[in-house]
C-alpha atoms as a PDB file:
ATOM      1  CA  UNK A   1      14.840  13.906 -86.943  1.00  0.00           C
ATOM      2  CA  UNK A   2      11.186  14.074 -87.130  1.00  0.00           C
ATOM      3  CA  UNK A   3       8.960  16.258 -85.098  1.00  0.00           C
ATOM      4  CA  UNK A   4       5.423  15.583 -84.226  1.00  0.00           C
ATOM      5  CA  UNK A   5       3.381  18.374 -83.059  1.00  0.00           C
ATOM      6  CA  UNK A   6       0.736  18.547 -80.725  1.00  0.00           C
ATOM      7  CA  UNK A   7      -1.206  19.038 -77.533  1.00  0.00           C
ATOM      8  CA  UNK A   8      -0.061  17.066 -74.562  1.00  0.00           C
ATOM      9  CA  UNK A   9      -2.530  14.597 -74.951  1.00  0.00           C
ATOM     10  CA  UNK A  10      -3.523  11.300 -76.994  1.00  0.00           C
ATOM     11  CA  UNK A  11      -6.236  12.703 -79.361  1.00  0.00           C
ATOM     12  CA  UNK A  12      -5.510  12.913 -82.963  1.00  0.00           C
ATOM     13  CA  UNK A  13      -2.102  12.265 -82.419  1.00  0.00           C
ATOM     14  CA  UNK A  14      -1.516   8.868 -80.936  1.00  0.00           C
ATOM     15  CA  UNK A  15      -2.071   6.698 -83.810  1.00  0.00           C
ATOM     16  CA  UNK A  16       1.379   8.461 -85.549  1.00  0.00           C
ATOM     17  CA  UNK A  17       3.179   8.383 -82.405  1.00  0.00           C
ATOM     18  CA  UNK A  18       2.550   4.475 -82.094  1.00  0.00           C
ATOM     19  CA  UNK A  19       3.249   3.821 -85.991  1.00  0.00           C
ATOM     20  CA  UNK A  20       6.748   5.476 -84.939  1.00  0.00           C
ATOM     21  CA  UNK A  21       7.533   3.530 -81.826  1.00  0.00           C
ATOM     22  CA  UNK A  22       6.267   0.251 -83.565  1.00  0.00           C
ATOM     23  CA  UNK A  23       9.058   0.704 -86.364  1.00  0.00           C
ATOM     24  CA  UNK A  24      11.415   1.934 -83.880  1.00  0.00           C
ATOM     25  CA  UNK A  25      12.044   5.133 -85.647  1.00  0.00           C
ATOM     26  CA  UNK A  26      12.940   8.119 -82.807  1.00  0.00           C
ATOM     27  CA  UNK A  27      11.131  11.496 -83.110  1.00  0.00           C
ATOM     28  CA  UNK A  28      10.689  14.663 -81.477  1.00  0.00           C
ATOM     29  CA  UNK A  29       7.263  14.463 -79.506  1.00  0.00           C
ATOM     30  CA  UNK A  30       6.512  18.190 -78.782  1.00  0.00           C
ATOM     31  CA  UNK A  31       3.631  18.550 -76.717  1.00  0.00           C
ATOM     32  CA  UNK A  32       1.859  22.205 -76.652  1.00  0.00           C
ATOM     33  CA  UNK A  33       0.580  22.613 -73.352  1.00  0.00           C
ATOM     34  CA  UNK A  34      -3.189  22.511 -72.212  1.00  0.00           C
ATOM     35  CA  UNK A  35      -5.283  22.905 -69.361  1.00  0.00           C
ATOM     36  CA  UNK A  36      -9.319  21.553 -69.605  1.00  0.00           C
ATOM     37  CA  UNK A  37     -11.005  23.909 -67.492  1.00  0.00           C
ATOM     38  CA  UNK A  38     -14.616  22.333 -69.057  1.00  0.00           C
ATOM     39  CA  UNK A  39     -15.075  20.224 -72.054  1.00  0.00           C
ATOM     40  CA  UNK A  40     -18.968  21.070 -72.280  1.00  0.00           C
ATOM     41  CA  UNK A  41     -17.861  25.311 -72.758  1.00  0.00           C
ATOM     42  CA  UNK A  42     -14.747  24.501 -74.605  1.00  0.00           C
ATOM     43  CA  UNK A  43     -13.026  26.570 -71.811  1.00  0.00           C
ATOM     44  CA  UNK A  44      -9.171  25.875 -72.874  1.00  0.00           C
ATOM     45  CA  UNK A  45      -5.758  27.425 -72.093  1.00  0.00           C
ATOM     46  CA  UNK A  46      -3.384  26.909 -74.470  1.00  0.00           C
ATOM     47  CA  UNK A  47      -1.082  29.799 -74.358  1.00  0.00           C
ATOM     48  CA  UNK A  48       1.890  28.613 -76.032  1.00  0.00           C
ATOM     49  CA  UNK A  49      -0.032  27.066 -79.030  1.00  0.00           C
ATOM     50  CA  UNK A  50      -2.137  30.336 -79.201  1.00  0.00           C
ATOM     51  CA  UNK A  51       0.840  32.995 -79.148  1.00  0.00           C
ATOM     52  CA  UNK A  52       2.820  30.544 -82.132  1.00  0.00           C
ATOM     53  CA  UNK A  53      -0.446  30.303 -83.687  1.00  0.00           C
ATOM     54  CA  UNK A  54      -0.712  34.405 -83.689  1.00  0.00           C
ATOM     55  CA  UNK A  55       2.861  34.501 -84.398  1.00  0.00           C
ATOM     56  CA  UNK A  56       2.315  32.804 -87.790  1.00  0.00           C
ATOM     57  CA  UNK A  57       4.258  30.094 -86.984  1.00  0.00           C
ATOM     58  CA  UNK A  58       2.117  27.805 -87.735  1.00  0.00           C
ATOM     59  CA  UNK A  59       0.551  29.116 -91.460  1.00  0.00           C
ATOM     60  CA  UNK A  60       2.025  25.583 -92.903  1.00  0.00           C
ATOM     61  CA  UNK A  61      -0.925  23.967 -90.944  1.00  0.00           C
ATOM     62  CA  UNK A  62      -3.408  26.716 -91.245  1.00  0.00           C
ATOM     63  CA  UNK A  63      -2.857  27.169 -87.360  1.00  0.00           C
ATOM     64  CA  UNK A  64      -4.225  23.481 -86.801  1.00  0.00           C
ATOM     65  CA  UNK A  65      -1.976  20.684 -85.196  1.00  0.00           C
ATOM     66  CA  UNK A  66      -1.309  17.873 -85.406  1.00  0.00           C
ATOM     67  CA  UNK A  67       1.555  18.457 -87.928  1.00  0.00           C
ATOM     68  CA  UNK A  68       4.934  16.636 -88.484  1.00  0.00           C
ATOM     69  CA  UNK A  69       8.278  18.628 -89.646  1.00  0.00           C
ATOM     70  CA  UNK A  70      10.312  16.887 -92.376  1.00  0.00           C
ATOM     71  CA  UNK A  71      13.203  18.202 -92.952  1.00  0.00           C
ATOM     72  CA  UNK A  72      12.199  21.967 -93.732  1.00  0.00           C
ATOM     73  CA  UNK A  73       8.822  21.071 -94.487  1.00  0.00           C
ATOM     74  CA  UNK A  74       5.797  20.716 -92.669  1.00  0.00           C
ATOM     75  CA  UNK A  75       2.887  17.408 -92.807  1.00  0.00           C
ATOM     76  CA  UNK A  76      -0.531  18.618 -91.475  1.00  0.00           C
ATOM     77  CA  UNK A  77      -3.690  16.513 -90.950  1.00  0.00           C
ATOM     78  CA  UNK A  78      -3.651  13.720 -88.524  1.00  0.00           C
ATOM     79  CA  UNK A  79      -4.852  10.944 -91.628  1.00  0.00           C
ATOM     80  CA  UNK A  80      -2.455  12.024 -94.209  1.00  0.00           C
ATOM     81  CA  UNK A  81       0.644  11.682 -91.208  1.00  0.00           C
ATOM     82  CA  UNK A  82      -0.665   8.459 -90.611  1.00  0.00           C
ATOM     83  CA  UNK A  83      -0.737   7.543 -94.282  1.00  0.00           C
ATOM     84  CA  UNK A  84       2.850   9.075 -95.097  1.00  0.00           C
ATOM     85  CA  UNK A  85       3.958   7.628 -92.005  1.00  0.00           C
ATOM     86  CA  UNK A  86       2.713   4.240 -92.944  1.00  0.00           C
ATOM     87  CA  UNK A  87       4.324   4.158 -96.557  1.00  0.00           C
ATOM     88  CA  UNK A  88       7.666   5.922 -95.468  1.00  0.00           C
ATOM     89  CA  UNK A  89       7.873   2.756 -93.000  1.00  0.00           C
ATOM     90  CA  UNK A  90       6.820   0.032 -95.385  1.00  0.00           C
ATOM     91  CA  UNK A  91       3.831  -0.775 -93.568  1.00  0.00           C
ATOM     92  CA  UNK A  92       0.878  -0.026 -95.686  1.00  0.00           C
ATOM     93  CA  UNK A  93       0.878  -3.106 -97.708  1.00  0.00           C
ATOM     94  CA  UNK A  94       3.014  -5.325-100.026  1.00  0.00           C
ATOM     95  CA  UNK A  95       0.797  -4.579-103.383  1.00  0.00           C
ATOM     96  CA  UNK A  96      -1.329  -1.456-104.169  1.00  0.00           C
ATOM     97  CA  UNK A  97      -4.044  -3.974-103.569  1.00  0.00           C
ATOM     98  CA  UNK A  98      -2.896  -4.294 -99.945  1.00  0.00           C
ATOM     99  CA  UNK A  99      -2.703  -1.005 -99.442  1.00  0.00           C
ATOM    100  CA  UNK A 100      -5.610  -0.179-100.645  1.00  0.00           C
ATOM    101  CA  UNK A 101      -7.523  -2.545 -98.265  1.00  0.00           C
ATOM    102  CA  UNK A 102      -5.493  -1.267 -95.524  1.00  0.00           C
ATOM    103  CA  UNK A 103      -6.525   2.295 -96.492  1.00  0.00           C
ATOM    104  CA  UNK A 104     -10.326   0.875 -96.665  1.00  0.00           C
ATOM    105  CA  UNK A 105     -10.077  -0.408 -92.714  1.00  0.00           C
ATOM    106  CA  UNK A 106      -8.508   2.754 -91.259  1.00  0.00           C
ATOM    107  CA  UNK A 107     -11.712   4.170 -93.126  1.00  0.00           C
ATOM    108  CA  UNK A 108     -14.027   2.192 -91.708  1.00  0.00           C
ATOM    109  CA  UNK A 109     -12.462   3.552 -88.228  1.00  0.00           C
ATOM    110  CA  UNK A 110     -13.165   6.479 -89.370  1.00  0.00           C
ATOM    111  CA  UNK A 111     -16.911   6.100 -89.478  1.00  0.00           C
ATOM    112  CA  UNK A 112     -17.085   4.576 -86.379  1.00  0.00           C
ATOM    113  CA  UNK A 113     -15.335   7.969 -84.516  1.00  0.00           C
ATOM    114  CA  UNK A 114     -17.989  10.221 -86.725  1.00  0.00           C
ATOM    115  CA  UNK A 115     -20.666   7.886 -85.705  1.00  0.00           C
ATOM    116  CA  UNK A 116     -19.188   7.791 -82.032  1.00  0.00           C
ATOM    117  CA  UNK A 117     -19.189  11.926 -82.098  1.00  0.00           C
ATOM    118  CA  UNK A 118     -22.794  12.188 -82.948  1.00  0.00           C
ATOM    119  CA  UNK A 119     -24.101  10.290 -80.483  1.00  0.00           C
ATOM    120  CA  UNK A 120     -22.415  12.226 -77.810  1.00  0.00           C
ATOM    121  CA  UNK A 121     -24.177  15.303 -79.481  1.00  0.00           C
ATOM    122  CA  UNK A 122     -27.426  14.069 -78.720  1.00  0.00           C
ATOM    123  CA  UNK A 123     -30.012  15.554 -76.214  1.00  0.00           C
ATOM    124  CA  UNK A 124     -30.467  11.960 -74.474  1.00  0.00           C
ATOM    125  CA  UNK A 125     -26.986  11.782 -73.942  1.00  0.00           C
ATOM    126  CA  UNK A 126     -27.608   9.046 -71.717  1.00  0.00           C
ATOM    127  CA  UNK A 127     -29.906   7.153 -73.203  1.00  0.00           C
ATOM    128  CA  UNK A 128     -28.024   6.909 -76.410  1.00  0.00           C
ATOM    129  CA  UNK A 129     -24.591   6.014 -75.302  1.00  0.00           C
ATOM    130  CA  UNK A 130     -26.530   2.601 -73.562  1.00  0.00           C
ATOM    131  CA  UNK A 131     -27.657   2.235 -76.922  1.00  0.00           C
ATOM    132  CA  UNK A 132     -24.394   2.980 -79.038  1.00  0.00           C
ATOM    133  CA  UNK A 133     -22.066   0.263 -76.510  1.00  0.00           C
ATOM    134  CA  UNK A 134     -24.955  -1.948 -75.825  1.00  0.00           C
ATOM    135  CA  UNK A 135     -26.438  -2.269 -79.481  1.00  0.00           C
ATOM    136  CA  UNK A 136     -24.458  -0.390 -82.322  1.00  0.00           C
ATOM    137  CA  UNK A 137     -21.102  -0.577 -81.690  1.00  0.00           C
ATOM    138  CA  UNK A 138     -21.033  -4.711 -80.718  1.00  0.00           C
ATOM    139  CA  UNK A 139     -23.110  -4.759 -84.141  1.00  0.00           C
ATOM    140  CA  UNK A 140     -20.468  -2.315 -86.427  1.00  0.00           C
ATOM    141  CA  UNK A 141     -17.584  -4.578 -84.944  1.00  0.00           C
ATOM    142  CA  UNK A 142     -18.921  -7.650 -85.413  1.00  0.00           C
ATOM    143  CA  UNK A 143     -19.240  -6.456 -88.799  1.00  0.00           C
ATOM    144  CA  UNK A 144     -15.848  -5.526 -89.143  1.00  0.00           C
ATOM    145  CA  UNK A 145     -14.651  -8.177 -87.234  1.00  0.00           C
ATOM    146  CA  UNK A 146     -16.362 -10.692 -90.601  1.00  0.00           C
ATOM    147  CA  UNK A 147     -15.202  -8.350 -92.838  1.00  0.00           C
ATOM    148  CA  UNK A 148     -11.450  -8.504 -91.805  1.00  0.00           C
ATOM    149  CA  UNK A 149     -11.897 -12.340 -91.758  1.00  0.00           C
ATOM    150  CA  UNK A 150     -13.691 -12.759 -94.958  1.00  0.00           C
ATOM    151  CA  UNK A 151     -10.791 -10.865 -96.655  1.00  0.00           C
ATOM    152  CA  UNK A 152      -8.031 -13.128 -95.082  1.00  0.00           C
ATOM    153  CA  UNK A 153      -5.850 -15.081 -97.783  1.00  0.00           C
ATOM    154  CA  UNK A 154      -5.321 -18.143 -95.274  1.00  0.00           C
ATOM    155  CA  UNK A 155      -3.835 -20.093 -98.619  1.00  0.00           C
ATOM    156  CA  UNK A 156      -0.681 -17.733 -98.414  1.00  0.00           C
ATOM    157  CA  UNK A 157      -1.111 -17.051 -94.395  1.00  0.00           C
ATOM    158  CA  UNK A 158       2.414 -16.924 -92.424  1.00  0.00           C
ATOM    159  CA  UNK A 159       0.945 -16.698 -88.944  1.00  0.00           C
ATOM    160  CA  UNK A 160      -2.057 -18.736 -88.477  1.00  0.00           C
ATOM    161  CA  UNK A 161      -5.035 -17.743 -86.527  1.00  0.00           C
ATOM    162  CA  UNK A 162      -5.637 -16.830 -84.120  1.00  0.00           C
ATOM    163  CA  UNK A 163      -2.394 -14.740 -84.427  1.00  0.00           C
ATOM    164  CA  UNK A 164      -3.442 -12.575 -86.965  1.00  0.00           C
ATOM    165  CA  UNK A 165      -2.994  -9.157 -88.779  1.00  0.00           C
ATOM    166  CA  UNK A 166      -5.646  -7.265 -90.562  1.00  0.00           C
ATOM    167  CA  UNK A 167      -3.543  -7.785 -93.852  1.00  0.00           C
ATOM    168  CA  UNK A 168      -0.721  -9.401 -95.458  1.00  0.00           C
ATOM    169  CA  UNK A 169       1.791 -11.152 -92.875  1.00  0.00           C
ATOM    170  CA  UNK A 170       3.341  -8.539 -91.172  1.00  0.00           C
ATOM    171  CA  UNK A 171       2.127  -5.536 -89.101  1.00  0.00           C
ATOM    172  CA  UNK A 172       0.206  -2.467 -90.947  1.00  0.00           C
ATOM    173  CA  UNK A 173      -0.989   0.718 -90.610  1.00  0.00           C
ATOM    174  CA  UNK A 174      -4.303  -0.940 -89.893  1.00  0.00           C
ATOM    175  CA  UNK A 175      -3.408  -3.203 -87.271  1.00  0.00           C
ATOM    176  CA  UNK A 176      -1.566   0.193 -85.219  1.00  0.00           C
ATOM    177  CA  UNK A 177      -5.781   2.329 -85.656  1.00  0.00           C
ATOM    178  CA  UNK A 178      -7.463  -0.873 -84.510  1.00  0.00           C
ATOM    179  CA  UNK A 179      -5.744  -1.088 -81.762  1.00  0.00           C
ATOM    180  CA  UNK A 180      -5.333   2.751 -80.983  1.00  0.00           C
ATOM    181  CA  UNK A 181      -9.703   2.737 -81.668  1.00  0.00           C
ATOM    182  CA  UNK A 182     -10.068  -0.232 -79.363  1.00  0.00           C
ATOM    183  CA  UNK A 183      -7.576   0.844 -76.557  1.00  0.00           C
ATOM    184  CA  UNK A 184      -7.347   4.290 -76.545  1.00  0.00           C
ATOM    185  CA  UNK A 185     -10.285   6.138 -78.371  1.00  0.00           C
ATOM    186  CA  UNK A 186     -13.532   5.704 -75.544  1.00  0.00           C
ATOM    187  CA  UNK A 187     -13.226   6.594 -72.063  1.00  0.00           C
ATOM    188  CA  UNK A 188     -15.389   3.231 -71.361  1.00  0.00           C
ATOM    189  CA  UNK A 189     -12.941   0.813 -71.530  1.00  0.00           C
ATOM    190  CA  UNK A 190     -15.172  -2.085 -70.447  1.00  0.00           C
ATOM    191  CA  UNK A 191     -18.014  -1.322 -72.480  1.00  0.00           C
ATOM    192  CA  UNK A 192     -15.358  -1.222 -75.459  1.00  0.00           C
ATOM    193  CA  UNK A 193     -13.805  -4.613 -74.549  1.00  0.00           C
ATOM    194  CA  UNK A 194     -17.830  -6.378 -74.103  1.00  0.00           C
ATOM    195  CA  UNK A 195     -18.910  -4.839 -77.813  1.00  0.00           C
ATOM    196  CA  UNK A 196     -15.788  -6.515 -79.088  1.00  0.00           C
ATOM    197  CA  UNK A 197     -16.148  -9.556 -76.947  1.00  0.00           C
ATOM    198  CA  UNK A 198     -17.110 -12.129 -79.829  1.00  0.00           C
ATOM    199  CA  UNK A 199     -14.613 -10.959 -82.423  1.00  0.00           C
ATOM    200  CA  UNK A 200     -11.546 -13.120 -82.223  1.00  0.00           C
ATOM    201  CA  UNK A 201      -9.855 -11.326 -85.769  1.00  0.00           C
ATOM    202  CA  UNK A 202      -9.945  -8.069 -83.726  1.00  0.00           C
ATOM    203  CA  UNK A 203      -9.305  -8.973 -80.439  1.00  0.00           C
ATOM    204  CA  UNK A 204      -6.112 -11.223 -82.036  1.00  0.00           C
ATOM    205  CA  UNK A 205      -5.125  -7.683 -83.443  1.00  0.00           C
ATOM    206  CA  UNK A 206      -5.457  -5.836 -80.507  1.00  0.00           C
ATOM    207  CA  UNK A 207      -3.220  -8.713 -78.211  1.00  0.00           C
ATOM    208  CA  UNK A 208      -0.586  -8.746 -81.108  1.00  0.00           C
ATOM    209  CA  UNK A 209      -0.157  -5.025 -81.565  1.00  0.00           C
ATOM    210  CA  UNK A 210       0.191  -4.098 -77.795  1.00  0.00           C
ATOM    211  CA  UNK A 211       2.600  -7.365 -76.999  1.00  0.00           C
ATOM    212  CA  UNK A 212       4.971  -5.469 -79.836  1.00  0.00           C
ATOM    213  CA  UNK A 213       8.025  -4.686 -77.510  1.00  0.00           C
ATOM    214  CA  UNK A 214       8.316  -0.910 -78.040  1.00  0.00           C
ATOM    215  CA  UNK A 215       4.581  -0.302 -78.288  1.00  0.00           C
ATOM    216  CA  UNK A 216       4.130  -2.125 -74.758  1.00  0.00           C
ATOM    217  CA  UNK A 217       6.738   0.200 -73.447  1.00  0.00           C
ATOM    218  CA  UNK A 218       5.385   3.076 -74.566  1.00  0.00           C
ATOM    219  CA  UNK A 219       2.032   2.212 -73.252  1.00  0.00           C
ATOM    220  CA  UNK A 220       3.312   1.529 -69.653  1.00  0.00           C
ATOM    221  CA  UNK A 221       5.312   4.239 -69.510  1.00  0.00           C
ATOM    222  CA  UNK A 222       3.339   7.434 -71.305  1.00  0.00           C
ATOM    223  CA  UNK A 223       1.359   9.791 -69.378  1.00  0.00           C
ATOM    224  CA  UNK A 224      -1.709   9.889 -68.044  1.00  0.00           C
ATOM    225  CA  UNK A 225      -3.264  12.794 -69.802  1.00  0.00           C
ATOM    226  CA  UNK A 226      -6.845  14.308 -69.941  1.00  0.00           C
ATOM    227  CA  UNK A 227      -7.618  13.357 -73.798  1.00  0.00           C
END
């Protein structure tokens, strides 16, 4: 059985959990425990994940989780789980062209957390997180959204609009970080769902991906954690 390891929490983590409970493939969720004691100090207790890290238990991630055991080997970084994840479970495309445009997207994401991180880094906090859900996100996924669309083959389309999926005719690695980005990634929820309020491709993704059986179970019934 597979093992995915990390902190109890979403984080970097929730994007592989969902690609497994979308293709219905059980795992072993081990959660390292964690207390936030003050995000702005990084004050942290983590005992059990320190005294393994210590231990040397985990040099096959260079002390870092997430990670994913395979058998007797070990899968670190959170983007190259997702990725192995993706193809193990046939859903990173039908061609290498597929999969390469699925790769592209999940990129894109990508950009938007970095983008996302440095604007909480700035002295005007305030000031410029009105500006990144008021102005620059709406803009990036508007973007996106047009992107997404342009590259739509509608002449060999299964599922017609607005049903959709980022690529191909069946569910992808993309369509699972869309809708972890959109649903799970900001703490403003609202402001999230208004920025993304005039783009029907993504919002289509979002409504197909969390009406998925086993992800809509999972949703409802995870807990409520503090990342």
């Amino acid at each position: 059985m597979l093992k995915l390891n990390y902190f109890n929490g979403k984080g970097m983590c929730e994007t592989s959990r969902l690609i497994l409970v979308a293709v219905g493939k059980k795992f072993e969720d081990y959660r390292y425990p964690i207390k936030i004691n003050d995000w702005a100090t990084y004050d942290i207790e983590r005992k059990e994940f320190d005294e393994d890290k210590a231990s040397g238990k985990l040099v096959k991630s260079m002390g870092k989780v997430p990670f994913l055991n395979v058998g007797d080997g070990v899968i670190s970084q959170s983007k190259a789980i997702e990725r192995y994840l993706a193809r193990r479970f046939k859903i990173m495309g039908e061609t290498f062209e597929e999969g390469a445009l699925i790769d592209s997207y999940c990129e894109y994401i990508r950009d938007f957390k970095t983008a996302y991180q440095a604007v909480k880094r700035k002295e005007n906090r305030e000031e410029a997180m009105k500006e990144w859900f008021g102005l620059t996100l709406p803009q990036k996924l508007v973007e996106f959204d047009k992107l997404i669309y342009e590259n739509i083959d509608f002449q060999n389309m299964i599922t017609p609009l607005p049903r959709q999926f980022a690529v191909g005719n069946k569910l992808s690695l993309a369509d699972i970080v869309i809708y972890s980005f959109l649903t799970d990634f900001f703490d403003d929820k609202e402001s999230v769902r208004s920025a993304c309020s005039n783009c029907n491709v993504l919002k289509a993704i979002v409504k197909d991906v969390g009406e998925i059986p086993q992800i809509k179970k999972w949703v409802e019934n995870r807990e409520d954690t503090a990342f």
